[in-house]
Every structure is written in C-alpha cells, then in structure tokens.
N, C-alpha and C. Protein backbone atom coordinates (compact mmCIF):
# COMPACT_ATOMS: atom_id res chain seq x y z
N UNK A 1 0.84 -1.18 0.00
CA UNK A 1 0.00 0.00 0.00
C UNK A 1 0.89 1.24 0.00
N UNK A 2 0.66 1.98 -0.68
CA UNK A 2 1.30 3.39 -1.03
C UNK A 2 1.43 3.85 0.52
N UNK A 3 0.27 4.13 1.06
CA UNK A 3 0.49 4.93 2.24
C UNK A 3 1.32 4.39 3.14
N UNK A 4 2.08 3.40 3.50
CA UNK A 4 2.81 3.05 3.98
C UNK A 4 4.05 3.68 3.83
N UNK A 5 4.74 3.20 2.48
CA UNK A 5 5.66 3.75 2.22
C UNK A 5 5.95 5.13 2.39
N UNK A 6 4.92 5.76 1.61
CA UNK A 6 5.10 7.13 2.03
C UNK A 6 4.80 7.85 4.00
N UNK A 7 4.54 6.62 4.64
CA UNK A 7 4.86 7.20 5.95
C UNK A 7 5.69 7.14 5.76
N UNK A 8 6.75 6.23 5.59
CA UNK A 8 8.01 5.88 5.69
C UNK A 8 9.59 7.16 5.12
N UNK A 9 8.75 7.42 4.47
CA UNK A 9 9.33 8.71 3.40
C UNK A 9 8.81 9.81 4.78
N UNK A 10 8.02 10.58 5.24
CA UNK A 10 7.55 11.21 6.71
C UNK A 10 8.88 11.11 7.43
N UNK A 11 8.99 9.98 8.41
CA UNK A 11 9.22 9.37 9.26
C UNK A 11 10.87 9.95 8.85
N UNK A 12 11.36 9.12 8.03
CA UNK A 12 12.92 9.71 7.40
C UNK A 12 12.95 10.87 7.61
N UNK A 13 12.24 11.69 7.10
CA UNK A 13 12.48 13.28 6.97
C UNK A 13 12.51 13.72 8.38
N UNK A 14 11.52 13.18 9.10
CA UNK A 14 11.66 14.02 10.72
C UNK A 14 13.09 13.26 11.27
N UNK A 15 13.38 12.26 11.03
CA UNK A 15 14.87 11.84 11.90
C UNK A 15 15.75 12.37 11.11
N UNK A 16 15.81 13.50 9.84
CA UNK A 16 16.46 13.71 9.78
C UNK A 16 17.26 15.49 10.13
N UNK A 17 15.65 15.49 10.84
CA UNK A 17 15.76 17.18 10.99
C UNK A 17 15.95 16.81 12.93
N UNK A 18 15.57 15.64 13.34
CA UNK A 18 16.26 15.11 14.98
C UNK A 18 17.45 14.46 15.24
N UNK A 19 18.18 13.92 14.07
CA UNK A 19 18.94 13.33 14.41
C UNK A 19 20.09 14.49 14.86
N UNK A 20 20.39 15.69 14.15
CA UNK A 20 21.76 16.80 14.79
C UNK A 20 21.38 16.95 16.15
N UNK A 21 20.01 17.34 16.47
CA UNK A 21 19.71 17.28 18.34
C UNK A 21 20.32 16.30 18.80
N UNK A 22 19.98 15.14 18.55
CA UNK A 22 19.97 13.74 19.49
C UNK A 22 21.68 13.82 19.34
N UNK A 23 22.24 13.90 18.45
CA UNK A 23 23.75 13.78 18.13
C UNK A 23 24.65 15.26 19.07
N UNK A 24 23.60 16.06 19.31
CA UNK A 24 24.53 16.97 20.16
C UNK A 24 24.32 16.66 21.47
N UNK A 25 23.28 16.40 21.68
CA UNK A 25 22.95 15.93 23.74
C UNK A 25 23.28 14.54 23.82
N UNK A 26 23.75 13.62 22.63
CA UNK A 26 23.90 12.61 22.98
C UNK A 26 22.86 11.43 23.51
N UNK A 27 21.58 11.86 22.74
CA UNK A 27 20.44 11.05 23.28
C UNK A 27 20.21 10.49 21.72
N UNK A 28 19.40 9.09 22.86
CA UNK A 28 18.78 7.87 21.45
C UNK A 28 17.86 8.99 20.79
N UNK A 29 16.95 8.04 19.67
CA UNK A 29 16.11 8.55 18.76
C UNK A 29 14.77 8.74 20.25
N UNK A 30 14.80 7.48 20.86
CA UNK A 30 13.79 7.44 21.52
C UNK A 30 13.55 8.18 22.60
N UNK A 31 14.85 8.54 23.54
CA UNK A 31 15.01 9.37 24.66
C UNK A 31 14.95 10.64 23.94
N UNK A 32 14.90 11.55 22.82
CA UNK A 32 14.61 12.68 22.61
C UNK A 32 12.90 13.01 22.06
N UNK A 33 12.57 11.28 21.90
CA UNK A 33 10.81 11.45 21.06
C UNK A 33 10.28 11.42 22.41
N UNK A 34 10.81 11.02 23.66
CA UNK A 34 10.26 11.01 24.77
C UNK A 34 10.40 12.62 25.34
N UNK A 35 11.00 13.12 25.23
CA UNK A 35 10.84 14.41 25.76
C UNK A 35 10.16 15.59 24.67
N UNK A 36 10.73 15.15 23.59
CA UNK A 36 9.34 16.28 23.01
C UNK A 36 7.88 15.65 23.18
N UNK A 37 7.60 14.54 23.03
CA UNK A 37 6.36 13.87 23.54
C UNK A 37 5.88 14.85 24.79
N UNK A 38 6.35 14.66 25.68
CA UNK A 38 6.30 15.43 26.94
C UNK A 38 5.78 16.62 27.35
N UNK A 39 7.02 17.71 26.95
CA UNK A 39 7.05 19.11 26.28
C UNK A 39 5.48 19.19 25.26
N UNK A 40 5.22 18.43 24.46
CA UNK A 40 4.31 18.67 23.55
C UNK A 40 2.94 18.44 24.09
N UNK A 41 2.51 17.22 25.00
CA UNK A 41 1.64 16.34 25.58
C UNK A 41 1.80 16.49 27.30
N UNK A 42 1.93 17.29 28.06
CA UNK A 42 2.09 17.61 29.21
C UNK A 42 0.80 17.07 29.95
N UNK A 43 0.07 16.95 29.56
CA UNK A 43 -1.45 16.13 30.05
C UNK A 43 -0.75 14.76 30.45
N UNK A 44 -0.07 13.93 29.42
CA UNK A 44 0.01 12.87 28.73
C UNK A 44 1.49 12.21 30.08
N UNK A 45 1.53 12.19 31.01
CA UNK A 45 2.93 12.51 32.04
C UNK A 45 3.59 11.24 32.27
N UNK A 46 2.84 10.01 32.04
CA UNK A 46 3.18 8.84 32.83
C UNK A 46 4.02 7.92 31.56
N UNK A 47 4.64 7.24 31.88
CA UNK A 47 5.05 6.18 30.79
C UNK A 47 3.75 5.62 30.52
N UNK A 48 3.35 5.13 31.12
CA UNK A 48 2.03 4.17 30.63
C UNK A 48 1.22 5.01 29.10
N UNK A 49 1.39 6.29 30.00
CA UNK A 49 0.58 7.00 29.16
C UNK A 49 1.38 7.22 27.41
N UNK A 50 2.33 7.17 28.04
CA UNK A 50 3.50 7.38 26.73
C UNK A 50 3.65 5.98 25.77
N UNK A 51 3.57 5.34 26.43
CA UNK A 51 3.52 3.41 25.52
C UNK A 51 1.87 3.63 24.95
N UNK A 52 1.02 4.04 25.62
CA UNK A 52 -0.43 4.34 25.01
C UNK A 52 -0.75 4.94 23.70
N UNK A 53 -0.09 6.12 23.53
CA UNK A 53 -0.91 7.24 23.27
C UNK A 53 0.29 7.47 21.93
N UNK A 54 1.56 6.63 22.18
CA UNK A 54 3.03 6.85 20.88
C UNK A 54 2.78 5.42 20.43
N UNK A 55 1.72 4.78 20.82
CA UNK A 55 2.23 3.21 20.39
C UNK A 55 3.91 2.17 20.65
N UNK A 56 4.56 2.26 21.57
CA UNK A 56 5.46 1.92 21.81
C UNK A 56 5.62 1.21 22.70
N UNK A 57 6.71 0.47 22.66
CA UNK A 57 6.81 -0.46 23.62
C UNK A 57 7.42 -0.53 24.77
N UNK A 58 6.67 -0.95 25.90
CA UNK A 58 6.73 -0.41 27.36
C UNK A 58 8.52 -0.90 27.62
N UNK A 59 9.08 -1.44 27.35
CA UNK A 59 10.54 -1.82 27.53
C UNK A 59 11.33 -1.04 27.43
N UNK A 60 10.80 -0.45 25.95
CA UNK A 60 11.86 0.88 25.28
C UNK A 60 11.60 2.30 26.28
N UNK A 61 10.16 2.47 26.09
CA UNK A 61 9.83 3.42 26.99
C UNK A 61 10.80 3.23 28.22
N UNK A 62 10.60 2.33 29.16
CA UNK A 62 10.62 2.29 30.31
C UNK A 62 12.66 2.44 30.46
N UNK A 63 13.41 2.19 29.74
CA UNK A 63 14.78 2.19 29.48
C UNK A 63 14.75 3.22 28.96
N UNK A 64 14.14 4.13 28.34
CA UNK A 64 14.53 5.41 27.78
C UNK A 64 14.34 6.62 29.60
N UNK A 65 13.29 6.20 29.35
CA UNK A 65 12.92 7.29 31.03
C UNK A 65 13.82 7.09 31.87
N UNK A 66 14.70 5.72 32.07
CA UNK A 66 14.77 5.69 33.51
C UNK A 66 16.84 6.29 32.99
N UNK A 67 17.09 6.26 31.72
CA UNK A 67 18.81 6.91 31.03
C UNK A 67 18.21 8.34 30.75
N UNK A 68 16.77 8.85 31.20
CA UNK A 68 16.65 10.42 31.09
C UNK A 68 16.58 10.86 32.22
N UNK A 69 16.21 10.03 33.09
CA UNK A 69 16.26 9.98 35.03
C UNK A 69 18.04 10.73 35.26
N UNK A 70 18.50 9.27 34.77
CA UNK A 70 19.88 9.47 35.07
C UNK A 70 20.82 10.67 34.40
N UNK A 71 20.44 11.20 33.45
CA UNK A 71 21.38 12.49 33.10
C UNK A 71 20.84 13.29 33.59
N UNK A 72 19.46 13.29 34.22
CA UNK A 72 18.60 14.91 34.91
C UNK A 72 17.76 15.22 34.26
N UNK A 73 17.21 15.02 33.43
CA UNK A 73 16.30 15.51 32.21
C UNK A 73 15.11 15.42 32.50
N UNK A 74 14.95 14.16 33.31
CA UNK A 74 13.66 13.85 33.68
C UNK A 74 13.57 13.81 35.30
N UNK A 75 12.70 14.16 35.72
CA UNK A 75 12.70 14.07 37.32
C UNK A 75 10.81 12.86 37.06
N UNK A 76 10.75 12.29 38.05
CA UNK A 76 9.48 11.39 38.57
C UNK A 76 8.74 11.72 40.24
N UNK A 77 7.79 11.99 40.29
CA UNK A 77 6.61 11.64 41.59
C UNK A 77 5.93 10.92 41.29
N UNK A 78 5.78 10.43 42.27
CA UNK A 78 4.36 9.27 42.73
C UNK A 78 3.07 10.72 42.17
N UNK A 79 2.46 10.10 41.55
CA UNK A 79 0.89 10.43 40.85
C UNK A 79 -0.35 10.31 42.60
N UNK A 80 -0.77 11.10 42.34
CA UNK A 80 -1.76 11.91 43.23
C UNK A 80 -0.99 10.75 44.90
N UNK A 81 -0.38 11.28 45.20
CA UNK A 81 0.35 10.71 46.17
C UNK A 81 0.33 8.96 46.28
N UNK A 82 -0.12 8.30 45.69
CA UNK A 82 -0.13 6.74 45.50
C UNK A 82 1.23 6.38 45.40
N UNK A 83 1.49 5.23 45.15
CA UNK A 83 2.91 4.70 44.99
C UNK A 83 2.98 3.69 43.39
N UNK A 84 2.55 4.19 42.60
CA UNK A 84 2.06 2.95 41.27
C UNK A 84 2.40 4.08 40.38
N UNK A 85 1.98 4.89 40.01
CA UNK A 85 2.04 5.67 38.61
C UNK A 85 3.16 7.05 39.17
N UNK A 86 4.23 6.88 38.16
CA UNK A 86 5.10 7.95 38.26
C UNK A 86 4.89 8.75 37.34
N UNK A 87 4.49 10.32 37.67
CA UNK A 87 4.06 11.36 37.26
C UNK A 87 5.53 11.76 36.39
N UNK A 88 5.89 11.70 35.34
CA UNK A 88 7.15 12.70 34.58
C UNK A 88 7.05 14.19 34.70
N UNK A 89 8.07 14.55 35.09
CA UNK A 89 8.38 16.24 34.38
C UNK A 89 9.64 16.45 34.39
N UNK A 90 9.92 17.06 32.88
CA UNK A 90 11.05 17.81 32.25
C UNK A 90 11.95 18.83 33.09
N UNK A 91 13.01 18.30 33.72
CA UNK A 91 13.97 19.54 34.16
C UNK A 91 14.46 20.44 33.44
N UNK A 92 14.95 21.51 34.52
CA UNK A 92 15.98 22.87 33.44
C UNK A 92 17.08 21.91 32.72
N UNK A 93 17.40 21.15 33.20
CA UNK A 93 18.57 20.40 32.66
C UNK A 93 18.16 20.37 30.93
N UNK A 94 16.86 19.82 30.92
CA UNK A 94 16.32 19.61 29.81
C UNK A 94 16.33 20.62 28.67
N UNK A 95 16.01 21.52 29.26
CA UNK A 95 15.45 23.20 28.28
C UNK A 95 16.80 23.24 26.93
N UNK A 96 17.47 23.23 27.31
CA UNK A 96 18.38 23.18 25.89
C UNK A 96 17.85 22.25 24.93
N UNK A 97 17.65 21.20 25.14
CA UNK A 97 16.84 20.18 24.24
C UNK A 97 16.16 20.53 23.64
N UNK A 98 14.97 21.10 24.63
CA UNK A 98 13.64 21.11 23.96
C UNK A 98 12.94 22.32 23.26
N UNK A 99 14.29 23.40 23.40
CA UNK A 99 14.60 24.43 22.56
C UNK A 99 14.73 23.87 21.08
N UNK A 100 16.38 23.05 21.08
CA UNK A 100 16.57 22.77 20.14
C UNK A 100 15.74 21.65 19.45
N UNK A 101 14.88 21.19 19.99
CA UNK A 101 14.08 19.96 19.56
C UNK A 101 12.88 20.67 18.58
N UNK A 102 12.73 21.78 19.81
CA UNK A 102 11.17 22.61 19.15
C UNK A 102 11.36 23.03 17.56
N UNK A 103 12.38 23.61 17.73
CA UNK A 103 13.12 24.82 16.04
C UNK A 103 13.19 22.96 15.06
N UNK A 104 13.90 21.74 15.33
CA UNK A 104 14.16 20.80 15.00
C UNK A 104 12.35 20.31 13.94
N UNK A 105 11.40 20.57 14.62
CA UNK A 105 10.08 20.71 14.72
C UNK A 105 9.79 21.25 13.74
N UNK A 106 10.19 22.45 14.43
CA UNK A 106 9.42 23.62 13.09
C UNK A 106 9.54 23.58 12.20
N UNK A 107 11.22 23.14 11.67
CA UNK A 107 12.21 23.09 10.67
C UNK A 107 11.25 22.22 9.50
N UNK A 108 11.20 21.37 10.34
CA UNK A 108 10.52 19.95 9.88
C UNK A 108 9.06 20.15 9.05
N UNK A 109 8.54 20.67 10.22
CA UNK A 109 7.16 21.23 9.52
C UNK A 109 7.11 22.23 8.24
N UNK A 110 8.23 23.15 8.33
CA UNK A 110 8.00 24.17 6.88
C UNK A 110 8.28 23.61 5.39
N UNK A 111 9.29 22.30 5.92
CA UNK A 111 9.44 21.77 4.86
C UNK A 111 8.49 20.39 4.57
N UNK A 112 7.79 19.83 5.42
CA UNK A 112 7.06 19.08 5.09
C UNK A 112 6.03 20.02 4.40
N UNK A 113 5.47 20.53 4.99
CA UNK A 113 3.79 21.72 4.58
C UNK A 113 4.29 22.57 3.25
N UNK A 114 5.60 22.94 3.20
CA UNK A 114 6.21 23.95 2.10
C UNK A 114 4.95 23.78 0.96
N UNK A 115 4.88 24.99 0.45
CA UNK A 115 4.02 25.64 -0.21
C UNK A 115 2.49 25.15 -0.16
N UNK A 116 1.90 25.09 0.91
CA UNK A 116 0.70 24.78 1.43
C UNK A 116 -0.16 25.95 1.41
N UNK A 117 -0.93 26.45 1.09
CA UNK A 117 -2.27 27.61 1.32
C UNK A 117 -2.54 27.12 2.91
N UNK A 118 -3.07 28.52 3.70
CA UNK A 118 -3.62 28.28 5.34
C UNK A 118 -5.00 27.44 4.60
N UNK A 119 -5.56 27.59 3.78
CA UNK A 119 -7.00 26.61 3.72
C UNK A 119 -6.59 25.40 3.66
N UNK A 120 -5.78 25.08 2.69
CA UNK A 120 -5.12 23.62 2.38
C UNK A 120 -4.66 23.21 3.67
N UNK A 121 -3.56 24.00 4.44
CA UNK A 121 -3.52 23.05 5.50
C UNK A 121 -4.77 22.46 6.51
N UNK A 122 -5.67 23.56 6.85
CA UNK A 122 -7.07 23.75 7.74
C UNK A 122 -7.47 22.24 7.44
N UNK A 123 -7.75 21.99 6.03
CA UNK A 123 -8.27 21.01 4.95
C UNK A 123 -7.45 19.44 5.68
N UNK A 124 -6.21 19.57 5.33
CA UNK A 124 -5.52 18.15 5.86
C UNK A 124 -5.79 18.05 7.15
N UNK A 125 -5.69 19.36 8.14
CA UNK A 125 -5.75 18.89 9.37
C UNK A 125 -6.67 18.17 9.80
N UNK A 126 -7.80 18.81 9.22
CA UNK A 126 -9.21 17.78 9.44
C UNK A 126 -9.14 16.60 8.67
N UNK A 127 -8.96 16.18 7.75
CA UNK A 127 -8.98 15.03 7.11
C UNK A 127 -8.03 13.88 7.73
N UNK A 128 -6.50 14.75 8.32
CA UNK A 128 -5.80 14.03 8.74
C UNK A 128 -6.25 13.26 10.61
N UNK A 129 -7.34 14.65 10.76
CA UNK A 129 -7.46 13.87 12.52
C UNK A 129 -8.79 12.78 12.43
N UNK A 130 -10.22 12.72 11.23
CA UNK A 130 -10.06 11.56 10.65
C UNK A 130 -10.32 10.50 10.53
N UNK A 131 -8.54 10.41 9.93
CA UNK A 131 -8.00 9.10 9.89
C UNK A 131 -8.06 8.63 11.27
N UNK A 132 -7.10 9.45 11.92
CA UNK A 132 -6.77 9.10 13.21
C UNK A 132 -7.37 8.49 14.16
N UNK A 133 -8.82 9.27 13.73
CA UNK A 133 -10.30 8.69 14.40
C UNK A 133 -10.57 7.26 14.41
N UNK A 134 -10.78 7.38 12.52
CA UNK A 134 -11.03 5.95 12.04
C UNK A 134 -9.87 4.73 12.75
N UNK A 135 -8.79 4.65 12.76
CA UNK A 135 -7.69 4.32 13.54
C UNK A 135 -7.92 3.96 14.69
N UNK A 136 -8.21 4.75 16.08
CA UNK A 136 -8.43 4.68 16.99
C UNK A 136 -9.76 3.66 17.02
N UNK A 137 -10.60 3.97 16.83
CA UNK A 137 -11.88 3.30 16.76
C UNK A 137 -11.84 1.47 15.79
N UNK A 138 -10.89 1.73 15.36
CA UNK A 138 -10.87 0.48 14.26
C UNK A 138 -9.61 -0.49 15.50
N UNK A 139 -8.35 0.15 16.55
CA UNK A 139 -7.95 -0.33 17.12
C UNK A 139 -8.72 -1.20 18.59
C-alpha cells in the first residue's frame, strides 16, 4: 500500500531534521521522542501514558525514562500521592533540548507543509485527525 511507504518517506524526513539534536545531547532517537512527547503532551505525564498514546513499547519506553532519570532531564513523583504511577516532568537540565528539539520541529514542519495555502492546511488537518479517528476506533 502506497500509504505506507510514504509514511516511511515522513518518518525519514523528521529523523532527519532530529537526528543533529539527538547527536549533540547525545540522546537515542527514543530518549529525545520522549521528551518532546512530553514538552508537547504535558497532560500525557506517565510512561504508561507514553507506551499508550506513541504506540510503543513499554521496555523501550521504560529504558529510555529511567537513562533520562539518570542524566537529569527527567525528574518522577508518585501520581496523586499513590505509589504505582510515576508522574514525569522535564527539568531545566532539559530546556536546551527542547529548545533545540522545538526549532528541530518547526524546521521539519515548513518543509514538510512547504508551499501549502492556510486553507489547504485547515483542509488536511481535518482530514488528517479523521484518519486518526477511524484508527483509533478500528484499534
């Protein structure tokens, strides 16, 4: 199926506008999709929630958080004082990242959208959330 591939063609293009970040802080592909995840999805705080909501697998997740623990990036609490769900949030340590992650983003986006009309995009956005729908509901 076409659309596959051409995620695939997507997907390339954004690792290639993340990979100079990840290569200057020295973080995986995954420990930097985990913190813009974050930064982006601040609702979204828990790993659980992060293996949910990115489709990923709780292993990777759970080894990415706990080598973002350890450089400072990430700090953890216990969720509404319980002892089961660890609440994430992004340290200052972090902010250089997610500076450079954000522009990494943008970068990404002008050249994906490049020469798009504001209607045309309005147009995909809806068509594209959707899919997403259909997706969700079909999962």
């Amino acid at each position: 199926m076409v659309f596959w591939e051409n995620q695939k063609l997507i997907t390339g293009l954004y690792a290639q506008y993340s990979k100079p970040v990840c290569a200057k802080y020295g973080l995986t592909r995954m420990e930097f999709d985990i913190l813009m995840f974050l930064h982006n999805n601040p609702r979204f705080n828990t790993a659980a929630e992060i293996v949910r909501m990115r489709m990923l697998t709780k292993s990777h997740v759970s080894s990415a958080v706990k080598t973002l623990e350890e450089k400072g990036c990430l700090s953890g609490t216990y969720k509404d004082g319980g002892h089961k769900a660890v609440r994430l949030t992004i340290t200052e340590k972090a902010d250089p990242i997610i500076r450079d992650g954000e522009a990494a983003q943008l970068n990404f986006a002008s050249a994906l959208f490049r020469g798009f009309s504001p209607e045309e995009l309005t147009i995909y956005r809806n068509l594209f959330a959707r899919i997403c729908e259909n997706a969700r509901n079909g999962m």
